[in-house]
PDB file of N, CA and C in Angstrom:
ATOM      1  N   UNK A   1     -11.924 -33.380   5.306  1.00  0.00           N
ATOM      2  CA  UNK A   1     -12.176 -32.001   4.932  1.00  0.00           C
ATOM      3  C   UNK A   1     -13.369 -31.975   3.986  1.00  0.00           C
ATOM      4  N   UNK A   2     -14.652 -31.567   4.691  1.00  0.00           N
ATOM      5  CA  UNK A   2     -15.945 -31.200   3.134  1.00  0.00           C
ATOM      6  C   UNK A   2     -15.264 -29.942   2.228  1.00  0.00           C
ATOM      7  N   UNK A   3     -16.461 -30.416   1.781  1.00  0.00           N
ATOM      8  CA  UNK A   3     -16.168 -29.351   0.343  1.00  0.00           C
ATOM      9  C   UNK A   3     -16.373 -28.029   0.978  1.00  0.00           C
ATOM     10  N   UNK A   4     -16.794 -27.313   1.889  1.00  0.00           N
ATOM     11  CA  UNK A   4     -17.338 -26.164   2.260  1.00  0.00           C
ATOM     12  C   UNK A   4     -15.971 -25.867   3.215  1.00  0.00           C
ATOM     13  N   UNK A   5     -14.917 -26.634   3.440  1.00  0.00           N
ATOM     14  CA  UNK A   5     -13.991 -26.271   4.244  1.00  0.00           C
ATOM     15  C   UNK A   5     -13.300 -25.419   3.099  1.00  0.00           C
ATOM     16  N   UNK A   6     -13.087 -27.033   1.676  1.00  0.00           N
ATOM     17  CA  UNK A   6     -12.081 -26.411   0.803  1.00  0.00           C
ATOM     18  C   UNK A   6     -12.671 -25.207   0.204  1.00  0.00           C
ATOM     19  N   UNK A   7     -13.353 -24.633   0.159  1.00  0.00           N
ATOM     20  CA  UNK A   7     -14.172 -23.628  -0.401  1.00  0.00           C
ATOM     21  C   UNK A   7     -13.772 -22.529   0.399  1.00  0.00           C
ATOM     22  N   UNK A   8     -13.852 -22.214   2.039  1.00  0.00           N
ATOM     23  CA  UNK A   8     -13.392 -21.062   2.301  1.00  0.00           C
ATOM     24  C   UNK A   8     -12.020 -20.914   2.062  1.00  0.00           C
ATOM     25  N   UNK A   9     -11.227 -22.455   2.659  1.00  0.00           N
ATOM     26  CA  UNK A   9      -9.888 -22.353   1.990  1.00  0.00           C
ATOM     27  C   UNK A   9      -8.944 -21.868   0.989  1.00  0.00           C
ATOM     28  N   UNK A  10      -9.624 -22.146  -0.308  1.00  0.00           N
ATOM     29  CA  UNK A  10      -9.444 -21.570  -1.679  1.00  0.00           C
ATOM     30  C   UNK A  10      -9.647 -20.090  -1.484  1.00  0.00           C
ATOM     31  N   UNK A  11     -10.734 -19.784  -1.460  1.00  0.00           N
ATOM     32  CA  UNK A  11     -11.096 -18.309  -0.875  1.00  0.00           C
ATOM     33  C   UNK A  11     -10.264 -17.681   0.108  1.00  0.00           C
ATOM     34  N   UNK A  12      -9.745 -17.921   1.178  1.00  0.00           N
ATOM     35  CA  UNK A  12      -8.817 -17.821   2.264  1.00  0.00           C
ATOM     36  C   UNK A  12      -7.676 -17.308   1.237  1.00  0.00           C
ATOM     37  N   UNK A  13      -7.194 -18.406   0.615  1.00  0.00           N
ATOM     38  CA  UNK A  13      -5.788 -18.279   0.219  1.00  0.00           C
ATOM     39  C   UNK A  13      -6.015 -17.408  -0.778  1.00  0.00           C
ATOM     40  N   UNK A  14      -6.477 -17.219  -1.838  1.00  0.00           N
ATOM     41  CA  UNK A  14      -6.593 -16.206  -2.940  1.00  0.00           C
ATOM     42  C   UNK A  14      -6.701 -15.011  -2.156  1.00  0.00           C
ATOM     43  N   UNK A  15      -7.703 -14.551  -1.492  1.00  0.00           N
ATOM     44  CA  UNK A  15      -7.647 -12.892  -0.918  1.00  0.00           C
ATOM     45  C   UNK A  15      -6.245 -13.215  -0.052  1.00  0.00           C
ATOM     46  N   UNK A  16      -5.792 -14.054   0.507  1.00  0.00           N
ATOM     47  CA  UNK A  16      -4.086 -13.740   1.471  1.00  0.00           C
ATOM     48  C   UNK A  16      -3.057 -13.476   0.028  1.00  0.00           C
ATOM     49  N   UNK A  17      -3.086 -14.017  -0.658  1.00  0.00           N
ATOM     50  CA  UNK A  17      -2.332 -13.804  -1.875  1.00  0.00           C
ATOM     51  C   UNK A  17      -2.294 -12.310  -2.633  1.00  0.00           C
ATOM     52  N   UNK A  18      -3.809 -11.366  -2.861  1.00  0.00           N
ATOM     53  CA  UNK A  18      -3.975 -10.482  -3.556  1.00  0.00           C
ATOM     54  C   UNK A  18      -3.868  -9.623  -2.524  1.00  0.00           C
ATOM     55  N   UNK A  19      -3.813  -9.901  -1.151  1.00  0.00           N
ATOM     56  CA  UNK A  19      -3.108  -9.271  -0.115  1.00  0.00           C
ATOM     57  C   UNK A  19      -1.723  -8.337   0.127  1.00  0.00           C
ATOM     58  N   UNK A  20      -1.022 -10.147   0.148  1.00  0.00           N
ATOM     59  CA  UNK A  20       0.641 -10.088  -0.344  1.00  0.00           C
ATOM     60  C   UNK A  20       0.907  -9.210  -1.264  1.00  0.00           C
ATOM     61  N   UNK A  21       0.048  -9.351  -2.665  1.00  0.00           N
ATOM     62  CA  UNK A  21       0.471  -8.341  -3.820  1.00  0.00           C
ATOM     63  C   UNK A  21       0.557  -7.206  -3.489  1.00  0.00           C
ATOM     64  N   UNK A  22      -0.306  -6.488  -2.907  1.00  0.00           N
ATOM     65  CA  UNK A  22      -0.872  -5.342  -2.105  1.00  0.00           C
ATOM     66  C   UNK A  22       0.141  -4.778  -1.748  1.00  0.00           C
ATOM     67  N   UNK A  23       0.738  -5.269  -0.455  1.00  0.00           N
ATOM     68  CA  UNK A  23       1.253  -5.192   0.533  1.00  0.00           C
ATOM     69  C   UNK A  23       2.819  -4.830  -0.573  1.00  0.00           C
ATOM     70  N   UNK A  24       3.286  -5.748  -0.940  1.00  0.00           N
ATOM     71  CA  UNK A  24       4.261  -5.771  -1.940  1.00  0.00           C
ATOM     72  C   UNK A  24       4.163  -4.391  -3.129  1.00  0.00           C
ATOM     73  N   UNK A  25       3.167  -4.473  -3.273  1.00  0.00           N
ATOM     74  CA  UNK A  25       3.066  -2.829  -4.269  1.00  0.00           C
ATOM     75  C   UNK A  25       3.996  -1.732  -3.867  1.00  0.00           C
ATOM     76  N   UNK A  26       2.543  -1.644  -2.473  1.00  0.00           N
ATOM     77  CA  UNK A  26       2.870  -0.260  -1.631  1.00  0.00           C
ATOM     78  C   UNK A  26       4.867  -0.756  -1.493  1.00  0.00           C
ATOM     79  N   UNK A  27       5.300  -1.720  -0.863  1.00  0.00           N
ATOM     80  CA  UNK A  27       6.497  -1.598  -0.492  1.00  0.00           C
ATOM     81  C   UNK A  27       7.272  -0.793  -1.924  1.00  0.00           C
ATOM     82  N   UNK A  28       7.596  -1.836  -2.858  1.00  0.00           N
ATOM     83  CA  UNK A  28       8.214  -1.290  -3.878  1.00  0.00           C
ATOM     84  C   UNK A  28       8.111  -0.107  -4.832  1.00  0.00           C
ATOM     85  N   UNK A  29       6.954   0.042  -4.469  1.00  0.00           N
ATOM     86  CA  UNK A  29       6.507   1.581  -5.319  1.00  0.00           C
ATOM     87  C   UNK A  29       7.288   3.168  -4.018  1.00  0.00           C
ATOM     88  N   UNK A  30       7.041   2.729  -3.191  1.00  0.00           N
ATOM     89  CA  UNK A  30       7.137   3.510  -1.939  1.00  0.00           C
ATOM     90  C   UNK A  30       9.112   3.656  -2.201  1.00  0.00           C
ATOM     91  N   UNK A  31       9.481   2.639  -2.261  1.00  0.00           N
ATOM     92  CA  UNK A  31      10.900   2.607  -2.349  1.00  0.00           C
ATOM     93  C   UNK A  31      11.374   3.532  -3.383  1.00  0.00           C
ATOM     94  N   UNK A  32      10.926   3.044  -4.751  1.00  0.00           N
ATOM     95  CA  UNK A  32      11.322   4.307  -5.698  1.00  0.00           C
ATOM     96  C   UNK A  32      11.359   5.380  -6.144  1.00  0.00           C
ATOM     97  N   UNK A  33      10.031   5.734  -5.503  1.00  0.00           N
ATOM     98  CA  UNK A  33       9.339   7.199  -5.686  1.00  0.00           C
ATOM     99  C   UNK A  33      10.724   7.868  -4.508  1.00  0.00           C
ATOM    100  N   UNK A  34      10.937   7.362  -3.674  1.00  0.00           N
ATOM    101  CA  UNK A  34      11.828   7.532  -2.661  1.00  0.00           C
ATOM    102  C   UNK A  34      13.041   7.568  -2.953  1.00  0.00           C
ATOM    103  N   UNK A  35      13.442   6.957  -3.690  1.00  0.00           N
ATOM    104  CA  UNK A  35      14.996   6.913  -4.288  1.00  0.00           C
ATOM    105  C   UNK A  35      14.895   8.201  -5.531  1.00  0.00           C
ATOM    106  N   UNK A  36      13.985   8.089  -6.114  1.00  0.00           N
ATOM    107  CA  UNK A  36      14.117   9.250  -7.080  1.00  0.00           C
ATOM    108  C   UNK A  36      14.123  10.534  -6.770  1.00  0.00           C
ATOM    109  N   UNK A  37      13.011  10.901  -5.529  1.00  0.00           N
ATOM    110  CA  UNK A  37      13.471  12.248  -4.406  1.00  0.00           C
ATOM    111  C   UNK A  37      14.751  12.109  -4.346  1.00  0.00           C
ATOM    112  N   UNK A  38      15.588  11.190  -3.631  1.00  0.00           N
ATOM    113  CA  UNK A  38      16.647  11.332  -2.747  1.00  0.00           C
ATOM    114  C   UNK A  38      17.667  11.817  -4.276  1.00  0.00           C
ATOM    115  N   UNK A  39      17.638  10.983  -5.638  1.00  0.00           N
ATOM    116  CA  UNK A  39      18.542  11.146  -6.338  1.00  0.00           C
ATOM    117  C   UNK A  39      18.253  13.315  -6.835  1.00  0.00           C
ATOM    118  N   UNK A  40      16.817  13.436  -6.685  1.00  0.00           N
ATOM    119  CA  UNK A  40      16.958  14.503  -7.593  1.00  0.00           C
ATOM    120  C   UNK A  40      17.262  16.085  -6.312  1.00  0.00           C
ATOM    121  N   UNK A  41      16.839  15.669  -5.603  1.00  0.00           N
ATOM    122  CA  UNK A  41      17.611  17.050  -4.204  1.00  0.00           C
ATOM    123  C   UNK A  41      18.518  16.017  -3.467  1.00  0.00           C
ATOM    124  N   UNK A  42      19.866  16.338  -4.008  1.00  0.00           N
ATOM    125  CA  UNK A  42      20.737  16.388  -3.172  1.00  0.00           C
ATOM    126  C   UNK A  42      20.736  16.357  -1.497  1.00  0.00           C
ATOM    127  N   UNK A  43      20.280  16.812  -1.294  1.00  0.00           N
ATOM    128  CA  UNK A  43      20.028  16.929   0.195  1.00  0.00           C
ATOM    129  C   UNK A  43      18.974  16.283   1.383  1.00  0.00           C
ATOM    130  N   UNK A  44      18.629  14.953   0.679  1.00  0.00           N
ATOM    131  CA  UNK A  44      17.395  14.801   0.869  1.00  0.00           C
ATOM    132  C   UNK A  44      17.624  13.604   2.130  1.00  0.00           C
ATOM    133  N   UNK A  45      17.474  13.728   2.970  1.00  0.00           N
ATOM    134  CA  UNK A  45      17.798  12.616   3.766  1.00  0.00           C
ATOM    135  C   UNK A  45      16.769  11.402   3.478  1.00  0.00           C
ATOM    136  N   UNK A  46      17.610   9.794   4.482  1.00  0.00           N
ATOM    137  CA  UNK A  46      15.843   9.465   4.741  1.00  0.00           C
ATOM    138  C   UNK A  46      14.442   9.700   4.644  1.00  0.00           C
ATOM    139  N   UNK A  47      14.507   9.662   6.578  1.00  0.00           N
ATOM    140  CA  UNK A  47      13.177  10.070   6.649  1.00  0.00           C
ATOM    141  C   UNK A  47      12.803  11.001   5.660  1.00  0.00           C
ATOM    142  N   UNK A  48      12.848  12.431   5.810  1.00  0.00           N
ATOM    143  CA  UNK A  48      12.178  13.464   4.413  1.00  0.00           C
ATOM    144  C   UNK A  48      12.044  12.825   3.643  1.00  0.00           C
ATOM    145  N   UNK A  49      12.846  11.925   2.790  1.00  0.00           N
ATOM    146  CA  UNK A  49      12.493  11.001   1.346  1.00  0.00           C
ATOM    147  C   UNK A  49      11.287  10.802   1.817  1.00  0.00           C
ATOM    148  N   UNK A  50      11.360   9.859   2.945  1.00  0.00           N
ATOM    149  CA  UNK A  50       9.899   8.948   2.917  1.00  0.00           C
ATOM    150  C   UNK A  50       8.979   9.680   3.495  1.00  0.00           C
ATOM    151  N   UNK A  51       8.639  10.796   4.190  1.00  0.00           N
ATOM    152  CA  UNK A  51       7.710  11.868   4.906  1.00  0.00           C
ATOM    153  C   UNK A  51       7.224  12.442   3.188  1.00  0.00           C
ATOM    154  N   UNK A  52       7.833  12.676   1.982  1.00  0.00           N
ATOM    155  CA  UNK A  52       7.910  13.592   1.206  1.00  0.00           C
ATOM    156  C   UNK A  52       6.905  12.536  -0.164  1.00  0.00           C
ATOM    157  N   UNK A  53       6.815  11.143   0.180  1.00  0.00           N
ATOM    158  CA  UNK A  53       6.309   9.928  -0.745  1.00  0.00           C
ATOM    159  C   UNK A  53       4.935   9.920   0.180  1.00  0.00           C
ATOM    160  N   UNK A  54       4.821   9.982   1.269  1.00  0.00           N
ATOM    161  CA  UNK A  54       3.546   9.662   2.076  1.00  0.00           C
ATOM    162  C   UNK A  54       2.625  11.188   1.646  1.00  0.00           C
ATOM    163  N   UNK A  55       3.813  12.494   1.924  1.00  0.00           N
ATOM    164  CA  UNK A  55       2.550  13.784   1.574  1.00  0.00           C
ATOM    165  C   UNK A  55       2.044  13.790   0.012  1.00  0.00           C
ATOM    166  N   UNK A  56       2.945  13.065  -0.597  1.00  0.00           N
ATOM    167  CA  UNK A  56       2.204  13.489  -2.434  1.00  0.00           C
ATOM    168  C   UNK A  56       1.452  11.911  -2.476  1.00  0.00           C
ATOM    169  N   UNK A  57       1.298  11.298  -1.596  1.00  0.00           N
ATOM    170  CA  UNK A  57       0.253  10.086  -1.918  1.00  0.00           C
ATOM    171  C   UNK A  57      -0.694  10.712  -1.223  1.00  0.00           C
ATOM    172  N   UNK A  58      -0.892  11.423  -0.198  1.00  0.00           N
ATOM    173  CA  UNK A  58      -1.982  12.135   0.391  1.00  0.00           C
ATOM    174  C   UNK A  58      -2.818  13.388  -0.094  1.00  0.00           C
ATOM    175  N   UNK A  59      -1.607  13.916  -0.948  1.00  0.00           N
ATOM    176  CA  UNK A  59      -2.162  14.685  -1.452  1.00  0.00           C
ATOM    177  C   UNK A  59      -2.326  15.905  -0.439  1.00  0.00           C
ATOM    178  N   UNK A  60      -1.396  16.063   0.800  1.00  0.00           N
ATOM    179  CA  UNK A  60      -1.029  17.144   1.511  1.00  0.00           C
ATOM    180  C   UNK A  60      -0.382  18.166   1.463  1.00  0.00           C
ATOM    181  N   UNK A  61      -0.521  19.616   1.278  1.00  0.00           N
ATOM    182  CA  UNK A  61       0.205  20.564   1.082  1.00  0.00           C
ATOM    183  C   UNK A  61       0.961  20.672   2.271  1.00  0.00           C
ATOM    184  N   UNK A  62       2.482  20.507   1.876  1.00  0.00           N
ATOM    185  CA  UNK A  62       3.614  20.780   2.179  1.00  0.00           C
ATOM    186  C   UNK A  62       4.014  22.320   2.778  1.00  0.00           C
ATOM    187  N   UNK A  63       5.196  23.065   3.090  1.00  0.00           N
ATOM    188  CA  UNK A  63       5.487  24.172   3.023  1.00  0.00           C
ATOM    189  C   UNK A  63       6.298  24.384   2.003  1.00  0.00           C
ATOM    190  N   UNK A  64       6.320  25.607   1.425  1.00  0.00           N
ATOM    191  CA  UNK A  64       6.790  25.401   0.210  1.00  0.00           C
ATOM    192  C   UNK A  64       8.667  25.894   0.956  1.00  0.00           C
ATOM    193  N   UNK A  65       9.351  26.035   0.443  1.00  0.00           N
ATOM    194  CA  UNK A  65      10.708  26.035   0.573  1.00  0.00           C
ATOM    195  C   UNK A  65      11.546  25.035   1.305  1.00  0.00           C
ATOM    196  N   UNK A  66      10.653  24.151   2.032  1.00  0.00           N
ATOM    197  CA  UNK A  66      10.871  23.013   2.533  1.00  0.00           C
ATOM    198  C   UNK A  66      11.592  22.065   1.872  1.00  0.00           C
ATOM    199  N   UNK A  67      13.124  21.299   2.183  1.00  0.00           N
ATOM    200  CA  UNK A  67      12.886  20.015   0.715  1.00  0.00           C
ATOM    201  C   UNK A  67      12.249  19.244   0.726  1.00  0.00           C
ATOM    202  N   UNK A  68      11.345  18.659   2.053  1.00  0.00           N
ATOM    203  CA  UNK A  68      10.161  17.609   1.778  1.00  0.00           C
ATOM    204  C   UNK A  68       9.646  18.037   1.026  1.00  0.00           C
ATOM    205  N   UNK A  69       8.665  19.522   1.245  1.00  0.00           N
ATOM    206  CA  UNK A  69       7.738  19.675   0.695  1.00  0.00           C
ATOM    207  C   UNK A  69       8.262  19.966  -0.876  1.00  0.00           C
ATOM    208  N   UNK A  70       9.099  20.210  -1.019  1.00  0.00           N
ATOM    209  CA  UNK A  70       9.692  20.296  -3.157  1.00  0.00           C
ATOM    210  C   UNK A  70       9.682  19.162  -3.286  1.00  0.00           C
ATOM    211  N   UNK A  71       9.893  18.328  -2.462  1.00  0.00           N
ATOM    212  CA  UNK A  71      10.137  16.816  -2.998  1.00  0.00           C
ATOM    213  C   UNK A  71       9.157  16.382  -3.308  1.00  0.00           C
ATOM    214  N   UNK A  72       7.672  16.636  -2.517  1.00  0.00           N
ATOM    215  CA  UNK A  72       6.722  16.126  -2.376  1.00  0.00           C
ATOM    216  C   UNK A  72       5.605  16.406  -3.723  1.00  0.00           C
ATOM    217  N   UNK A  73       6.006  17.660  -3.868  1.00  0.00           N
ATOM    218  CA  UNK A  73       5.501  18.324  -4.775  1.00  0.00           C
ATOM    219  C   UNK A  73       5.907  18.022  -6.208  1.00  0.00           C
ATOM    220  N   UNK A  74       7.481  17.725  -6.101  1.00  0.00           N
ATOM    221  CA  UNK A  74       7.859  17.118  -7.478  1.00  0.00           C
ATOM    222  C   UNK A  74       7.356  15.914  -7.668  1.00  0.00           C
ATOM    223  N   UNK A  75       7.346  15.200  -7.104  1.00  0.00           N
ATOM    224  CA  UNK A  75       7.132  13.680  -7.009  1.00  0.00           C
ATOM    225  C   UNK A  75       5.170  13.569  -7.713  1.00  0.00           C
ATOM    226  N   UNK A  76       4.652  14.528  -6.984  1.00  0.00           N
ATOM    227  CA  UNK A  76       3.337  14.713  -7.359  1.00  0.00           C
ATOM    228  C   UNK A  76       3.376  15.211  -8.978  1.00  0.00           C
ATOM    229  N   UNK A  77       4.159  15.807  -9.479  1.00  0.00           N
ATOM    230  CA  UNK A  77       3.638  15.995 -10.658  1.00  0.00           C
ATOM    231  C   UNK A  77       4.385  15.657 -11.963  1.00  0.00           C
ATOM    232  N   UNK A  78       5.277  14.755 -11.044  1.00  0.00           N
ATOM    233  CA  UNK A  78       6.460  14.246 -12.322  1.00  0.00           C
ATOM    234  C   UNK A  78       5.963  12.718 -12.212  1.00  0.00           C
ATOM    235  N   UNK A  79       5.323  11.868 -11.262  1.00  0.00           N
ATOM    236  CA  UNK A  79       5.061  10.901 -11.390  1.00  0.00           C
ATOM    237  C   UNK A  79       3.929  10.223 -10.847  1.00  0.00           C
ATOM    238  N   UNK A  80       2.655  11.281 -11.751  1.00  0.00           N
ATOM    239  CA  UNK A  80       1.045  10.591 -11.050  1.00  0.00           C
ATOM    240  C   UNK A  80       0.891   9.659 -10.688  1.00  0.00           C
ATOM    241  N   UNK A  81       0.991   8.643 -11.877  1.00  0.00           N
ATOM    242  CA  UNK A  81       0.761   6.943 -11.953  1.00  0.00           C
ATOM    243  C   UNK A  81       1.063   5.989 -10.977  1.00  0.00           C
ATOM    244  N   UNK A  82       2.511   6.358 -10.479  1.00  0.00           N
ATOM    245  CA  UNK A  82       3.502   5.739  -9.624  1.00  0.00           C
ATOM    246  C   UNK A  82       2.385   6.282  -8.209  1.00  0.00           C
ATOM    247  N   UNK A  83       2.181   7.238  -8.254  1.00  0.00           N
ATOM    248  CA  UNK A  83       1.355   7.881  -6.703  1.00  0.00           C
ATOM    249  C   UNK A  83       0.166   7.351  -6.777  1.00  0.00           C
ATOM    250  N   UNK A  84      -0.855   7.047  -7.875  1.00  0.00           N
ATOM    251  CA  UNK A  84      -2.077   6.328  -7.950  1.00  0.00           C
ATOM    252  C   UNK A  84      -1.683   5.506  -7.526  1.00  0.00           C
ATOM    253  N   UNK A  85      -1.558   4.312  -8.258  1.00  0.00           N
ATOM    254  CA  UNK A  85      -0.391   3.054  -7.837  1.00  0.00           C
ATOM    255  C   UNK A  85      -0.218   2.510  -6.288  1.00  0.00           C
ATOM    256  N   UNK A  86      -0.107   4.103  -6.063  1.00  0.00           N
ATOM    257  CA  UNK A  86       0.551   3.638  -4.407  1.00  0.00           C
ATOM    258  C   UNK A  86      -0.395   3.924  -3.336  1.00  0.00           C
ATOM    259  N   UNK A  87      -1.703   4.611  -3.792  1.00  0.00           N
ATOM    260  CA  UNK A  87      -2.753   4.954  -3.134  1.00  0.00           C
ATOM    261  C   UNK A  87      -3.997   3.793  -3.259  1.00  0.00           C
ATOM    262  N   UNK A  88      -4.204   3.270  -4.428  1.00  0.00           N
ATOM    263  CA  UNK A  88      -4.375   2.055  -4.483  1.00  0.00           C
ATOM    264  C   UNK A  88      -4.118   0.279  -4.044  1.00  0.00           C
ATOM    265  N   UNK A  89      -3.008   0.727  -3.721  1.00  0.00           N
ATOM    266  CA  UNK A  89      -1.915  -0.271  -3.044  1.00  0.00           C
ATOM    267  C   UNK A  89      -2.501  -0.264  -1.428  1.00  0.00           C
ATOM    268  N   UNK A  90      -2.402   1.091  -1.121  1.00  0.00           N
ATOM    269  CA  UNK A  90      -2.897   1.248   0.282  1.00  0.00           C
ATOM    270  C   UNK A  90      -4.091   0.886   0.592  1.00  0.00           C
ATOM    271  N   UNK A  91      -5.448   1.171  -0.343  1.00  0.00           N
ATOM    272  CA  UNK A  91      -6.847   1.405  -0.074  1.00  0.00           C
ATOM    273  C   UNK A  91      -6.880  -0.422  -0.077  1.00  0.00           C
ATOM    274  N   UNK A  92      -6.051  -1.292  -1.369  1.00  0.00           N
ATOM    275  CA  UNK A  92      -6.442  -2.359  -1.478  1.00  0.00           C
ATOM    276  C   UNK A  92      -5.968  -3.386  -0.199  1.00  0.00           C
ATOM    277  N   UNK A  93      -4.753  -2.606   0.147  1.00  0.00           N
ATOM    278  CA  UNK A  93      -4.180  -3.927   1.192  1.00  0.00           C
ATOM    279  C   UNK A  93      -5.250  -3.194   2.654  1.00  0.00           C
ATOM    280  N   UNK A  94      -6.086  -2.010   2.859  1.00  0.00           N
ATOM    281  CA  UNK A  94      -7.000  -2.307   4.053  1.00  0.00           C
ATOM    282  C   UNK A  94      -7.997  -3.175   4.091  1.00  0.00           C
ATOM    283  N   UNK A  95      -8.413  -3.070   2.737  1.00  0.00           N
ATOM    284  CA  UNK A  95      -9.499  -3.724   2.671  1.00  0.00           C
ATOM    285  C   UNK A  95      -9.738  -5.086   2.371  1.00  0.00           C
ATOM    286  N   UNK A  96      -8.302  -5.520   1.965  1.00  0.00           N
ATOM    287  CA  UNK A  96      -8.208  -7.157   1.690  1.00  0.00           C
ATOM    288  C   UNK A  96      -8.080  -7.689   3.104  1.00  0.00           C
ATOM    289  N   UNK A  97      -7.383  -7.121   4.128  1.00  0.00           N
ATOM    290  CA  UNK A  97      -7.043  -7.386   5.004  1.00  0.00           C
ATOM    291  C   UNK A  97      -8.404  -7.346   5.858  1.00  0.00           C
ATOM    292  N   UNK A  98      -8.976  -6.652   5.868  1.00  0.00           N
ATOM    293  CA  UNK A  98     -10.752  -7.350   6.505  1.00  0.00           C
ATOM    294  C   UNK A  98     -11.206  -8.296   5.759  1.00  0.00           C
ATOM    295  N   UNK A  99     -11.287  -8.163   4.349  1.00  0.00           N
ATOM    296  CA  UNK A  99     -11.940  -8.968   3.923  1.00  0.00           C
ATOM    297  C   UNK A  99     -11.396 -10.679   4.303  1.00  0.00           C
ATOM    298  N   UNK A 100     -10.444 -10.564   4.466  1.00  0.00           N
ATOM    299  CA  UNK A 100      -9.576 -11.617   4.716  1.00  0.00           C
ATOM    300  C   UNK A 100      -9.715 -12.213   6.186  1.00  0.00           C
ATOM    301  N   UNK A 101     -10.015 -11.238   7.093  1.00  0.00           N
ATOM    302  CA  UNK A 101     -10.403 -11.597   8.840  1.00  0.00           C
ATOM    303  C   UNK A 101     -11.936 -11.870   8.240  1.00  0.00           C
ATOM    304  N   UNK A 102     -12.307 -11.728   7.374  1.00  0.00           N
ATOM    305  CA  UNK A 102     -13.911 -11.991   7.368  1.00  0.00           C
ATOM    306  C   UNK A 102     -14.285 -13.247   6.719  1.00  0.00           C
ATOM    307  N   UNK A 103     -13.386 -13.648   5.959  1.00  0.00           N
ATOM    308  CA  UNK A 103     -13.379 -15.254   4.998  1.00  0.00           C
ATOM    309  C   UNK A 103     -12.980 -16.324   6.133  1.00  0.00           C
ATOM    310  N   UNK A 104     -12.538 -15.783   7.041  1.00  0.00           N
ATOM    311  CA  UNK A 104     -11.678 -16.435   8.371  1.00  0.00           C
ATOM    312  C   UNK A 104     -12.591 -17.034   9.434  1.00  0.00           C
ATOM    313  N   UNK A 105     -14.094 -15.392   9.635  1.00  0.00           N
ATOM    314  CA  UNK A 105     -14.794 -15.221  10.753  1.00  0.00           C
ATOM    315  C   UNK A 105     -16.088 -15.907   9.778  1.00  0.00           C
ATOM    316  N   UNK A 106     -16.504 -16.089   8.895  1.00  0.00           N
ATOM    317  CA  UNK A 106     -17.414 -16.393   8.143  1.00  0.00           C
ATOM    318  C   UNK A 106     -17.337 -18.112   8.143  1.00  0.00           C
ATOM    319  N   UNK A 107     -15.816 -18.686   7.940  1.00  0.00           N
ATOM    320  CA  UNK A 107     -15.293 -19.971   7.937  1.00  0.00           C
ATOM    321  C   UNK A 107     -15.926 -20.623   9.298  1.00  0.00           C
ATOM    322  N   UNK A 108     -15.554 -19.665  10.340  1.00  0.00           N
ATOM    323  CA  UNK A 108     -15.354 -19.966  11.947  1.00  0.00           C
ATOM    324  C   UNK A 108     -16.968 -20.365  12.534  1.00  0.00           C
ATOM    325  N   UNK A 109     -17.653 -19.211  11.706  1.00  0.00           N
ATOM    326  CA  UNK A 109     -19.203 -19.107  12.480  1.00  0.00           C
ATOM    327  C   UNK A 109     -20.191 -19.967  11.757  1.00  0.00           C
ATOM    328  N   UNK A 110     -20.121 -20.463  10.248  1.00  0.00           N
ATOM    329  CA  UNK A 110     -21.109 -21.400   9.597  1.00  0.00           C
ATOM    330  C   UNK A 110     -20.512 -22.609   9.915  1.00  0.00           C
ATOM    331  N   UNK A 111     -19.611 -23.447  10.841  1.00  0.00           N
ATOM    332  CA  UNK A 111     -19.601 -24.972  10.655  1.00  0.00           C
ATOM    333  C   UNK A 111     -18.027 -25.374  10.987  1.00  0.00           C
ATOM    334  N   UNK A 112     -17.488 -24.419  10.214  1.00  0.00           N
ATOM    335  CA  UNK A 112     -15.931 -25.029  10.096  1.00  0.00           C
ATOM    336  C   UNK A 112     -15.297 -25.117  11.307  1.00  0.00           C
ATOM    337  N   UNK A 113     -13.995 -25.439  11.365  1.00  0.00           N
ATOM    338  CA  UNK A 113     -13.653 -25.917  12.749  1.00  0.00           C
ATOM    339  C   UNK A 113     -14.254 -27.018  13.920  1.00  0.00           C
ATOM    340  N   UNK A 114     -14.992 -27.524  12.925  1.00  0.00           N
ATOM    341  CA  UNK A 114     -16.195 -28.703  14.314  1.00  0.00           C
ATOM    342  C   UNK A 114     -15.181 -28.998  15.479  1.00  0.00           C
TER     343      UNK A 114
END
């Protein structure tokens, strides 16, 4: 193995790692924002929980009398951070995830693999 293997390697594995984190964010952040809908309307099924975490990370107007859309709406203004968080989570795991086919395709096309 040259040094230019272990080099994309290292590189390889660090962006698959800050990937994972990523990926892991969005999951667990997504979960709670979701459980806290479901705990605060009564009525909140599933899916709606999670339809109601995707519109206040989007930042989509809802209908209002809807319980997604109250949910969605609460969620938006009772817990910004948690919704940054999770919009960040998203933007980072697309873009690690090319960057990551590209540490791969960059490895593939200067040498590696002889």
């Amino acid at each position: 193995m040259s040094g230019r293997d272990l080099g994309f390697f290292i590189a390889g594995l660090l962006v698959f790692f800050v990937f994972a984190l990523a990926v892991q964010m969005r999951i667990m952040t997504g979960i709670v924002l979701k459980r806290a809908a479901k705990a605060k309307f009564e009525g909140l099924e599933e899916g709606p929980a999670r339809f109601a975490v995707v519109a206040a990370s989007r930042e989509q107007a809802l209908e209002g009398g809807d319980v997604a859309g109250d949910a969605a709406a609460w969620l938006a203004s009772e817990y910004p951070r948690a919704i940054g968080h999770l919009r960040l989570a998203r933007k980072a795991s697309i873009m690690l995830g090319g960057l990551f086919l590209g540490v791969v395709a960059a490895w593939r096309f200067t040498g590696g693999a002889d």
